[in-house]
N, C-alpha and C. Protein backbone atom coordinates (compact mmCIF):
# COMPACT_ATOMS: atom_id res chain seq x y z
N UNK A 1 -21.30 -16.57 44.83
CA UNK A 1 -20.76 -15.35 45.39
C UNK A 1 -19.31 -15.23 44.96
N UNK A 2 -18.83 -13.93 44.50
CA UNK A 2 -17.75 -13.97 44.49
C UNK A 2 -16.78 -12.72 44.87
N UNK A 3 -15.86 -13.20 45.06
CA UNK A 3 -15.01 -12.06 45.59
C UNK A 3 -14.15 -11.44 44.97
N UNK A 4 -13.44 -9.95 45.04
CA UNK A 4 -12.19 -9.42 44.83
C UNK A 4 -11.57 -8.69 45.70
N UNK A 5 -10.39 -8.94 45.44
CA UNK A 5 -9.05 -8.77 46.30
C UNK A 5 -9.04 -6.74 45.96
N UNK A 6 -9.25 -6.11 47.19
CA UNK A 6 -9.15 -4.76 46.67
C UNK A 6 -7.77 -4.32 47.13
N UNK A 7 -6.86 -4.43 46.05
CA UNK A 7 -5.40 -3.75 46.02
C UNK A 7 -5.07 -2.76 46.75
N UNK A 8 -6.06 -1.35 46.06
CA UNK A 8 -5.78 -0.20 46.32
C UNK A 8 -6.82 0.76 47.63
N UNK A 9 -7.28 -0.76 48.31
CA UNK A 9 -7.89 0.15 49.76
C UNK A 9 -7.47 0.87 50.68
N UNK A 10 -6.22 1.39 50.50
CA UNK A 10 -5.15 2.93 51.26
C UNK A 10 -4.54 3.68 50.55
N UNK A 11 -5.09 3.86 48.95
CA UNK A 11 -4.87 4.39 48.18
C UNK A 11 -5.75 5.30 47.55
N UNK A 12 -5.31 6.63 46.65
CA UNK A 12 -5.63 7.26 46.49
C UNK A 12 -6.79 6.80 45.38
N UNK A 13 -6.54 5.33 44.72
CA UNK A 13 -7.21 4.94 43.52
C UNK A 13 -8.27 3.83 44.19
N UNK A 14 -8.40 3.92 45.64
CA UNK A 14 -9.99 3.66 45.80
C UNK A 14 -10.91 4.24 46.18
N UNK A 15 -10.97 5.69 45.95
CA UNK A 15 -11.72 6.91 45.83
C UNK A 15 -13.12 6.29 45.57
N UNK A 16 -13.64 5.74 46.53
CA UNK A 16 -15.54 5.23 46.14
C UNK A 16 -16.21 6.45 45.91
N UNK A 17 -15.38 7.95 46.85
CA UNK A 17 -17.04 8.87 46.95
C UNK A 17 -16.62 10.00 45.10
N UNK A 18 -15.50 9.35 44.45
CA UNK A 18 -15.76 9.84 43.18
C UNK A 18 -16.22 9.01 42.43
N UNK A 19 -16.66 8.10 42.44
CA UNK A 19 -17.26 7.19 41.66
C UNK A 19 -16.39 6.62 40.89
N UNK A 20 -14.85 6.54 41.07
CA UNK A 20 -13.63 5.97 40.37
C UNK A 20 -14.48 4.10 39.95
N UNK A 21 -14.52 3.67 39.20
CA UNK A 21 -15.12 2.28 39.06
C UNK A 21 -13.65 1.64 37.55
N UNK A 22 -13.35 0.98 38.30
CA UNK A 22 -12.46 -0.45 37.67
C UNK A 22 -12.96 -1.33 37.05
N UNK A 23 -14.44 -1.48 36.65
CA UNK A 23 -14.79 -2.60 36.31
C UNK A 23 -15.27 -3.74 36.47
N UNK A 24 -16.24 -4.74 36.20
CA UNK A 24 -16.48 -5.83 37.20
C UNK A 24 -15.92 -7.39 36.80
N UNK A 25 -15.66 -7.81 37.65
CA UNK A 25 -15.11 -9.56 37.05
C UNK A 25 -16.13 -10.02 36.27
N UNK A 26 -15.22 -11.13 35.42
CA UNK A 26 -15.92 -11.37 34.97
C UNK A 26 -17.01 -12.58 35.25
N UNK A 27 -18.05 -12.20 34.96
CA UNK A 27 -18.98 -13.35 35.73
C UNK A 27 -20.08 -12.69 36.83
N UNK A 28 -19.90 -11.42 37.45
CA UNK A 28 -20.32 -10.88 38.56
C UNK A 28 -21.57 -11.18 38.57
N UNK A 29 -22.13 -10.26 36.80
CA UNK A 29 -23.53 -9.45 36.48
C UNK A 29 -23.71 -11.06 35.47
N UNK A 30 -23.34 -12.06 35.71
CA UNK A 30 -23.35 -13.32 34.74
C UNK A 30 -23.79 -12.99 33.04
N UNK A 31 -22.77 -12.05 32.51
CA UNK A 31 -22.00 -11.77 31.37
C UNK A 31 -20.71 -11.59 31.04
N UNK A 32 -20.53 -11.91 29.97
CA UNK A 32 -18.84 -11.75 30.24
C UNK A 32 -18.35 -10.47 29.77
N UNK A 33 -17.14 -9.79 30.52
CA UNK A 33 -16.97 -8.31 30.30
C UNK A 33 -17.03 -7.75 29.13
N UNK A 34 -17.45 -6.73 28.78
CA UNK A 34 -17.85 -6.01 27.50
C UNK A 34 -15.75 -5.71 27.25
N UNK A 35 -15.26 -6.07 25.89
CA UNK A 35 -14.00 -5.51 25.76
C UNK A 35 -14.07 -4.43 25.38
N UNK A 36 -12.61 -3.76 25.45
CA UNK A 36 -12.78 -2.07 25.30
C UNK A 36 -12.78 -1.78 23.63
N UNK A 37 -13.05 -0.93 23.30
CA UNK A 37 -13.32 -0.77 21.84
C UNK A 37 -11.88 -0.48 21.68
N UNK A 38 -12.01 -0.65 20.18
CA UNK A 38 -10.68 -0.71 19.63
C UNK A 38 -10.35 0.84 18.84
N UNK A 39 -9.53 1.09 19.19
CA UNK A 39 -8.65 2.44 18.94
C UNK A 39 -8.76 2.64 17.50
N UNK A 40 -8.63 3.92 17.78
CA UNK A 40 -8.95 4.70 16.02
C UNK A 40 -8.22 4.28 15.03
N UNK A 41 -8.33 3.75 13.98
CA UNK A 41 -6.88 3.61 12.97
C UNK A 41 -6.30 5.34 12.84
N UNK A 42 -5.09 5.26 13.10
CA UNK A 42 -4.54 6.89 12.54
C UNK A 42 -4.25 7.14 11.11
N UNK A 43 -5.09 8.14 10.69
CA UNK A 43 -5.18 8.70 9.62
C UNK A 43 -4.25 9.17 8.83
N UNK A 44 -3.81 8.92 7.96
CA UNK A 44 -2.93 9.21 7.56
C UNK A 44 -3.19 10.94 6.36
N UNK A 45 -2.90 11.82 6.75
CA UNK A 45 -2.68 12.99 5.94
C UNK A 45 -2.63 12.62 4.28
N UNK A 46 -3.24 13.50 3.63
CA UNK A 46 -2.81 13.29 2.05
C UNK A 46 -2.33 14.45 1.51
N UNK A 47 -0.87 14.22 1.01
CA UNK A 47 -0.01 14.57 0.78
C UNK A 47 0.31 14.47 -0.64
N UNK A 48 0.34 15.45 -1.33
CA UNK A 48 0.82 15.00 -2.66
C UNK A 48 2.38 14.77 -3.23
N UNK A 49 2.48 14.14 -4.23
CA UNK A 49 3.65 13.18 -3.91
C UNK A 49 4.38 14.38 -4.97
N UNK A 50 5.73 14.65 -4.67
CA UNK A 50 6.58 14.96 -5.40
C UNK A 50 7.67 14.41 -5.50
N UNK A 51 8.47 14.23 -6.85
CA UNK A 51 9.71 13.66 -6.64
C UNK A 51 10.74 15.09 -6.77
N UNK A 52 11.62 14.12 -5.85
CA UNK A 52 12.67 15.76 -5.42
C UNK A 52 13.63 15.30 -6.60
N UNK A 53 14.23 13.87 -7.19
CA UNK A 53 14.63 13.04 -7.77
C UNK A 53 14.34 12.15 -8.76
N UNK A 54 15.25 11.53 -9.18
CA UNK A 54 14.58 10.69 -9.73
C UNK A 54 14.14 9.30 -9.08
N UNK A 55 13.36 8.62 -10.12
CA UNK A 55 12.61 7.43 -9.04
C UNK A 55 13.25 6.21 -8.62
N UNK A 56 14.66 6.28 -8.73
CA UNK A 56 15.40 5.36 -8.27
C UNK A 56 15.20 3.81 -9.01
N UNK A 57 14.80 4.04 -10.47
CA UNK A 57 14.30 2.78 -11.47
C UNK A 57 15.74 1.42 -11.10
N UNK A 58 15.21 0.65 -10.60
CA UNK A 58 16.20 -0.50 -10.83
C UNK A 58 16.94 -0.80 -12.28
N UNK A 59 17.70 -1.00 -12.48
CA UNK A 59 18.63 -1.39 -13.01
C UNK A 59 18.66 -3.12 -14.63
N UNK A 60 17.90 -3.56 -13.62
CA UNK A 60 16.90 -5.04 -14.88
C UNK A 60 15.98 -4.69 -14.90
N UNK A 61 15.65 -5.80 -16.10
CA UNK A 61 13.52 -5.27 -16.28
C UNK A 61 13.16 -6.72 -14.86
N UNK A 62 13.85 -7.46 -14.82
CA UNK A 62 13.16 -8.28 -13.97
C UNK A 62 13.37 -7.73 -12.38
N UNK A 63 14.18 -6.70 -11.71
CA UNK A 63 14.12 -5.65 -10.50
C UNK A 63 13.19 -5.03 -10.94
N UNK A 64 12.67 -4.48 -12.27
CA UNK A 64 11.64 -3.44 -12.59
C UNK A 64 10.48 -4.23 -12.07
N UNK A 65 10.18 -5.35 -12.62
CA UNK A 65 9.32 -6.16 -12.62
C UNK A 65 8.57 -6.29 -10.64
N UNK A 66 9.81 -7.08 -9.78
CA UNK A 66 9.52 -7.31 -8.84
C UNK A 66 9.21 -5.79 -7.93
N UNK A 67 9.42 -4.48 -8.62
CA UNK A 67 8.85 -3.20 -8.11
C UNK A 67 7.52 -3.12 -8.40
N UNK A 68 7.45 -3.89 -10.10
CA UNK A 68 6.10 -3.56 -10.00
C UNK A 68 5.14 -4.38 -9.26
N UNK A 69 5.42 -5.70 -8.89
CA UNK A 69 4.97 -6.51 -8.22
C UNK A 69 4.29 -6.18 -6.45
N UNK A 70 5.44 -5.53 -5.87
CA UNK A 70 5.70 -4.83 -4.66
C UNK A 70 4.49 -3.36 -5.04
N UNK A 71 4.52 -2.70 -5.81
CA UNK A 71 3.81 -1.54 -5.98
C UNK A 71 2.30 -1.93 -6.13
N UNK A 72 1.91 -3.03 -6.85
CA UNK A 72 0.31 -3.83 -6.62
C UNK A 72 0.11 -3.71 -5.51
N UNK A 73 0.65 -4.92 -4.69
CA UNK A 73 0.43 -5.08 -3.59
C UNK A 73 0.34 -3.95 -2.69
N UNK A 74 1.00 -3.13 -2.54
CA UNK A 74 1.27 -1.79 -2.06
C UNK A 74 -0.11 -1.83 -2.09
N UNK A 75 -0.61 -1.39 -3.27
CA UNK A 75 -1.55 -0.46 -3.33
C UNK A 75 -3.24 -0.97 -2.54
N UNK A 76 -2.92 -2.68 -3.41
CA UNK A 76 -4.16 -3.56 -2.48
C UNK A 76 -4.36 -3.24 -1.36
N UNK A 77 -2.96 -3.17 -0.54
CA UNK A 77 -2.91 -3.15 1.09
C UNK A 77 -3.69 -1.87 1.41
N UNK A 78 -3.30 -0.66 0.97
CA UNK A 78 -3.72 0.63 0.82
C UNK A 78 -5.64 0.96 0.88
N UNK A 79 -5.61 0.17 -0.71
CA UNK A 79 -6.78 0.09 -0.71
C UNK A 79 -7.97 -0.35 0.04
N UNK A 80 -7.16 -1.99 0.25
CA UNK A 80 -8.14 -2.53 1.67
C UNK A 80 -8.60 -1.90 2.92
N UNK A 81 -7.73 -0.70 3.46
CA UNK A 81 -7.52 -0.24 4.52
C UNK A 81 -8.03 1.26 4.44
N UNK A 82 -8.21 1.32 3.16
CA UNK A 82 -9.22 2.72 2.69
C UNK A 82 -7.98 4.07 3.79
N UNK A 83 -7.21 3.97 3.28
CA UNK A 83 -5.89 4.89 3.62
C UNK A 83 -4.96 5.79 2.64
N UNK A 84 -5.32 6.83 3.24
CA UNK A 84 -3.51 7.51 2.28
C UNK A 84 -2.19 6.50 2.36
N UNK A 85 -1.43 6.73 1.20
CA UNK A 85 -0.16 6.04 0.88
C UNK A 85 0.93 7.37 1.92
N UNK A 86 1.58 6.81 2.66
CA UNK A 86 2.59 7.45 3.56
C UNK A 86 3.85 7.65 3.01
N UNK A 87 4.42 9.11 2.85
CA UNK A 87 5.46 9.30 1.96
C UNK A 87 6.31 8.38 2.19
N UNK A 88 7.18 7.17 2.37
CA UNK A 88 8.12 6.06 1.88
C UNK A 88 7.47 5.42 0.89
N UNK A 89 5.47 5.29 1.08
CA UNK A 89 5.02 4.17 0.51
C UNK A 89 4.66 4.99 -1.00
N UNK A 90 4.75 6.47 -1.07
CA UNK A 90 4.19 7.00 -2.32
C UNK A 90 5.65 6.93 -2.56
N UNK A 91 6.83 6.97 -2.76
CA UNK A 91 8.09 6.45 -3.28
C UNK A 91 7.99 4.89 -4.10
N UNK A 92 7.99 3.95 -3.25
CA UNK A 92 7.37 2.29 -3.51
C UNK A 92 6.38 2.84 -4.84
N UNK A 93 5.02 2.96 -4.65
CA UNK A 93 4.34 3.17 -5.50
C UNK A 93 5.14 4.29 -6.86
N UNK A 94 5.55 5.26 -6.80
CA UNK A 94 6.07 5.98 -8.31
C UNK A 94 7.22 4.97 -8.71
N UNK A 95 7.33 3.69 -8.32
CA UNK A 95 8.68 3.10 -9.06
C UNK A 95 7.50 2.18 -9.80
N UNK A 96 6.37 2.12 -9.92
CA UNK A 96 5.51 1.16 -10.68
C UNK A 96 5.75 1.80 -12.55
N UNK A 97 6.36 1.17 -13.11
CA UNK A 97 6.44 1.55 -14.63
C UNK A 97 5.54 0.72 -16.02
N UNK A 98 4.22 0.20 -15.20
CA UNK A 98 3.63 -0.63 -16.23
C UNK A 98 4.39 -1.35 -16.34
N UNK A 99 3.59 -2.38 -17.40
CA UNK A 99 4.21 -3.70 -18.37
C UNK A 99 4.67 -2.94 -19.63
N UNK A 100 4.41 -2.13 -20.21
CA UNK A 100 5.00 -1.63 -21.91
C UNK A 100 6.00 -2.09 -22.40
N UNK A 101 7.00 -2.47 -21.31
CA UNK A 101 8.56 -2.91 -21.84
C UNK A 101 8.41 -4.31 -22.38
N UNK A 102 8.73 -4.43 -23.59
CA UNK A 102 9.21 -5.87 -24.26
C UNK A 102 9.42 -6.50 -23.05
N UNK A 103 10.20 -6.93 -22.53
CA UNK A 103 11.03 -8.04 -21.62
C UNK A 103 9.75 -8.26 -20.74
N UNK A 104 9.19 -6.86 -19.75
CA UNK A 104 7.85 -7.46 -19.05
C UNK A 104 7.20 -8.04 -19.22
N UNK A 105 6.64 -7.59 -20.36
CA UNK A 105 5.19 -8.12 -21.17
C UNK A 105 5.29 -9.62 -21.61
N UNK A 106 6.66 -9.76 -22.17
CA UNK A 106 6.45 -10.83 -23.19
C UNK A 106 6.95 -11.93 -21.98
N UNK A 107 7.80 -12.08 -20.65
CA UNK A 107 8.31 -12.63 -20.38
C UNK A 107 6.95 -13.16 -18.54
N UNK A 108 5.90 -12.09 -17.99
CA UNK A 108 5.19 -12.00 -17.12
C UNK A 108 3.45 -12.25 -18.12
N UNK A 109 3.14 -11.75 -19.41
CA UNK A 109 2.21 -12.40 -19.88
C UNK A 109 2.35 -12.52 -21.12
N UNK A 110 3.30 -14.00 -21.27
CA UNK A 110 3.20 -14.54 -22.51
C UNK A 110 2.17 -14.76 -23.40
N UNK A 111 2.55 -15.06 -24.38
CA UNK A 111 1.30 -15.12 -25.40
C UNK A 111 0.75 -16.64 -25.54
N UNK A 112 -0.26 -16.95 -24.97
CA UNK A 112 -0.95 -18.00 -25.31
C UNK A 112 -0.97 -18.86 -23.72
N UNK A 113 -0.46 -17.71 -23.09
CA UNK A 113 0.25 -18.26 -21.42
C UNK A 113 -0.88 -17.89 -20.14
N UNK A 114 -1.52 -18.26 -19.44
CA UNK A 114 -1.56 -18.40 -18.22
C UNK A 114 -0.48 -17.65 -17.12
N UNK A 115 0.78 -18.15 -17.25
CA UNK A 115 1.90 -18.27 -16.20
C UNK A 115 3.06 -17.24 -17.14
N UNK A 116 3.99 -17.08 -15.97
CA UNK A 116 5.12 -16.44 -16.47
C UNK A 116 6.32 -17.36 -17.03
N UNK A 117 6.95 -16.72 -17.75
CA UNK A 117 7.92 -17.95 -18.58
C UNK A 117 8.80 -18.43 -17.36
N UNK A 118 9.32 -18.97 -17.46
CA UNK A 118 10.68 -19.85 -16.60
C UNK A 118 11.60 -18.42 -15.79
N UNK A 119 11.94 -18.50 -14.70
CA UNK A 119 12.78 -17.51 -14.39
C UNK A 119 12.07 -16.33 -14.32
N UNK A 120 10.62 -15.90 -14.30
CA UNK A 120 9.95 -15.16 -13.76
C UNK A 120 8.74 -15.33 -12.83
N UNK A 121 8.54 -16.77 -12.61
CA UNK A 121 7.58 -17.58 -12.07
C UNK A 121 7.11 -16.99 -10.12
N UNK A 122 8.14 -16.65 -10.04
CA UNK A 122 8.16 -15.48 -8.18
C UNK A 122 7.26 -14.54 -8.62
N UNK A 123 7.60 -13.55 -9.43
CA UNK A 123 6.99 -12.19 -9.85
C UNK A 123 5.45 -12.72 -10.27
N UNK A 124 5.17 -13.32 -11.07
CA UNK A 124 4.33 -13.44 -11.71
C UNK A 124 2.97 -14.15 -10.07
N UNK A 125 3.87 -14.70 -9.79
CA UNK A 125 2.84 -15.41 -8.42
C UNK A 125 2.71 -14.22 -7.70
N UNK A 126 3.83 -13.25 -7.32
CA UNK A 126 3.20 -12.39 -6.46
C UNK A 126 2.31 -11.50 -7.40
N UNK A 127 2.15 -11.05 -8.36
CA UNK A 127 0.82 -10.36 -9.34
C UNK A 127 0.05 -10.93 -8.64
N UNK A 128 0.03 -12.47 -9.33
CA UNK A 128 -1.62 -13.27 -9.39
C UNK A 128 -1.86 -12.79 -7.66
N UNK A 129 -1.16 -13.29 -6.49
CA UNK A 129 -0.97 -13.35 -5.49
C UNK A 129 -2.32 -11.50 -5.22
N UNK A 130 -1.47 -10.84 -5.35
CA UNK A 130 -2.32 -9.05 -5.08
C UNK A 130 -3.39 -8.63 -6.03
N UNK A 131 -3.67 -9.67 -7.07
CA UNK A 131 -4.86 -9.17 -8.51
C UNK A 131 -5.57 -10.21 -8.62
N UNK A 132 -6.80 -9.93 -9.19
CA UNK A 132 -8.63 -10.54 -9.29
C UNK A 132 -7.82 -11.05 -10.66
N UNK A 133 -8.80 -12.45 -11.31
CA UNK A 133 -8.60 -12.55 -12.60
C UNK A 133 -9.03 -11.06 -13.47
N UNK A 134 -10.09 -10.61 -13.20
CA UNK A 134 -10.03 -9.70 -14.34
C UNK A 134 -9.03 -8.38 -13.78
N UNK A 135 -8.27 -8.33 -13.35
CA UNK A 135 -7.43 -7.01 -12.79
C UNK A 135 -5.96 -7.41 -14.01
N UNK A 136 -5.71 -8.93 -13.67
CA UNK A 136 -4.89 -9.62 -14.11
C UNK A 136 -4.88 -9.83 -16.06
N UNK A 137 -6.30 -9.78 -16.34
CA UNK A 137 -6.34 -9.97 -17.46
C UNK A 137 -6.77 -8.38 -18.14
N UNK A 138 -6.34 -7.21 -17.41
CA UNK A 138 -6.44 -6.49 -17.69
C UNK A 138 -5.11 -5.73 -17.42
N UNK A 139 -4.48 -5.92 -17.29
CA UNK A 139 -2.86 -5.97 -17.25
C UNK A 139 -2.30 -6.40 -18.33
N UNK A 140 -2.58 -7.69 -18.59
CA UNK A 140 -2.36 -8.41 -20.14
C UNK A 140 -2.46 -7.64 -21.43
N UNK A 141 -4.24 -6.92 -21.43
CA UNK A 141 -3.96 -6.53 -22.05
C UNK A 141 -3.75 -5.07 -22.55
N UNK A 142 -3.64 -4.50 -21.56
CA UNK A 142 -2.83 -3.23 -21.76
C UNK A 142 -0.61 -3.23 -22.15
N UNK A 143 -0.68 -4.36 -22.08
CA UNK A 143 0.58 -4.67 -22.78
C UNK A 143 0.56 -4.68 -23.95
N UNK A 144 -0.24 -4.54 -24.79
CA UNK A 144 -0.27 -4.27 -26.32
C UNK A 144 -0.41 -3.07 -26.64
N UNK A 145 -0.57 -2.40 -26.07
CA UNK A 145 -0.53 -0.59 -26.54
C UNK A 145 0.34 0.20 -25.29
N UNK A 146 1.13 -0.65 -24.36
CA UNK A 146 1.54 0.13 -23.04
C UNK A 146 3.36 0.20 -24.07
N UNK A 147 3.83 1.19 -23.67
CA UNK A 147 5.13 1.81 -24.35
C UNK A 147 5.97 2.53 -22.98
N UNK A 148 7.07 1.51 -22.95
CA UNK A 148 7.78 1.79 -22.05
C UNK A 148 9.08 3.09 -22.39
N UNK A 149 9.09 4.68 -21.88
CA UNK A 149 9.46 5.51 -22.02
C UNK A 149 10.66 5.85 -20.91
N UNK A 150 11.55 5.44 -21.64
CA UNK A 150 13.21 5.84 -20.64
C UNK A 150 12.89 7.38 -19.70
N UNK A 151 13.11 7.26 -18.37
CA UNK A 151 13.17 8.08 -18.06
C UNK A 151 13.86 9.37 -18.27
N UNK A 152 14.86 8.89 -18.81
CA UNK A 152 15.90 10.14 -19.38
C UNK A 152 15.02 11.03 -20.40
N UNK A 153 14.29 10.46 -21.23
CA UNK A 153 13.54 11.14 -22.45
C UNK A 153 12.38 11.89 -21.50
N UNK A 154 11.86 11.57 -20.22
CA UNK A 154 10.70 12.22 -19.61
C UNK A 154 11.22 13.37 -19.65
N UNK A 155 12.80 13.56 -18.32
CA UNK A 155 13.32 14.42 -18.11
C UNK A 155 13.74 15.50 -18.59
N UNK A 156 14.11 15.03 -19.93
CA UNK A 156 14.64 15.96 -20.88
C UNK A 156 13.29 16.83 -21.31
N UNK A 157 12.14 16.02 -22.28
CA UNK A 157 11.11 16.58 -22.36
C UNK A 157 10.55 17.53 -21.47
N UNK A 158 10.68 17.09 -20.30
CA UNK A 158 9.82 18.07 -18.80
C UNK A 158 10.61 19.08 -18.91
N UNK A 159 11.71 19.28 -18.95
CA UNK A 159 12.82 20.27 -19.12
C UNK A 159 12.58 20.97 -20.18
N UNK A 160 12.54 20.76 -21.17
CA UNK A 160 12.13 21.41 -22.29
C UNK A 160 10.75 22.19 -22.25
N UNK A 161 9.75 21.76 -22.07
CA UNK A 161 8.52 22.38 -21.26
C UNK A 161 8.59 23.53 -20.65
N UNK A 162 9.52 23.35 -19.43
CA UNK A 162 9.59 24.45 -18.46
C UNK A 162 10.30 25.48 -19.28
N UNK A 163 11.68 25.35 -20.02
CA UNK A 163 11.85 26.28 -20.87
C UNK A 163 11.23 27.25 -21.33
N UNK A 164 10.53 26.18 -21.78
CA UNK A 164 9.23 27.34 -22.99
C UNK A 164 8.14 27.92 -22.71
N UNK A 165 8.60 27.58 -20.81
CA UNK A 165 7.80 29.00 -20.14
C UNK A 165 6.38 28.03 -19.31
N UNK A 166 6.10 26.95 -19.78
CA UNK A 166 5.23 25.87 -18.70
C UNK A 166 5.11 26.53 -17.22
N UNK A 167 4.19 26.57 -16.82
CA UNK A 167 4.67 27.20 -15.00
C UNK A 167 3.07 27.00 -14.68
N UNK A 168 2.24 26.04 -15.50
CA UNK A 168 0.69 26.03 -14.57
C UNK A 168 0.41 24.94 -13.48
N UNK A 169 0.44 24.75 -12.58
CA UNK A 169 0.19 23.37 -12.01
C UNK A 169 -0.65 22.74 -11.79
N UNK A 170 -1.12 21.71 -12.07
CA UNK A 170 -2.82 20.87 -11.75
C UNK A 170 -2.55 20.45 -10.68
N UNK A 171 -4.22 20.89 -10.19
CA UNK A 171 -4.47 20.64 -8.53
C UNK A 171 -5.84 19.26 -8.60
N UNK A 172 -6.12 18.70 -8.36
CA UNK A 172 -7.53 18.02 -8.54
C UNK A 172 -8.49 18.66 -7.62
């Protein structure tokens, strides 16, 4: 037999003739209480990303590098969670610039290498760390045809475009 202590018996919250019910200890019905379901994940809106700016490119290829590192992962997390990217995190993500750049490529997947050379060995663990071998070895080798394009030359180009009268926008 067991008992409970009723708190609220001169209160408005022991309303028996509305059928107000609190729940039973556990043990009463000799099961243990059903827990409450777990709350909706909140959805995140999809939003398409514009830059008002530019993408705020770090300054080394090895800051480039640990963006792109941060922008994987980003995205794994994303992915796992089957979620829109939340405008700070679609910022994070447009600073991802591929491997194309000499210094990336040759210095995160050397040639004949496994590992990253000396002094990139962080970056390279957090890759392996957020990527499948074949995600990883498909990274590799898109460094042989990936061509790293100064943003200044985008800008200018995009500019030039609009000039010459460009004004259609793709929607998916």
């Amino acid at each position: 037999m067991s008992f409970q202590l009723n708190l609220f018996g001169t209160t408005a919250l022991a309303d028996t003739q509305n059928d107000l019910f609190w729940g039973e200890l556990e043990g009463e019905d000799g099961l243990p209480p059903v827990p409450p379901a777990a709350p909706a994940a909140m959805a995140l809106p999809q939003i398409d990303f514009r830059m008002a700016a530019d993408r705020g490119l770090a300054d080394t290829w090895k800051q480039r590098a640990r963006d792109n590192a941060l922008a994987i992962a980003l995205l794994k997390e994303i992915e796992e969670a089957d979620r829109n990217a939340s405008s700070p995190e679609q910022i994070i993500l447009s600073r991802f610039i591929g491997f194309g750049a000499g210094e990336l490529a040759n210095n995160l997947f050397p040639s004949g290498s496994d590992s990253a050379r000396p002094g990139w060995e962080e970056i390279g663990e957090a890759i392996h760390a957020s990527t499948t071998d074949v995600e990883r070895a498909g990274l590799k080798r898109a460094t042989q045809y990936a061509h790293f394009t100064p943003e200044l030359i985008v800008h200018a180009l995009w500019n030039k475009v609009l000039q010459m009268g460009f004004r259609r926008r793709f929607r998916a």
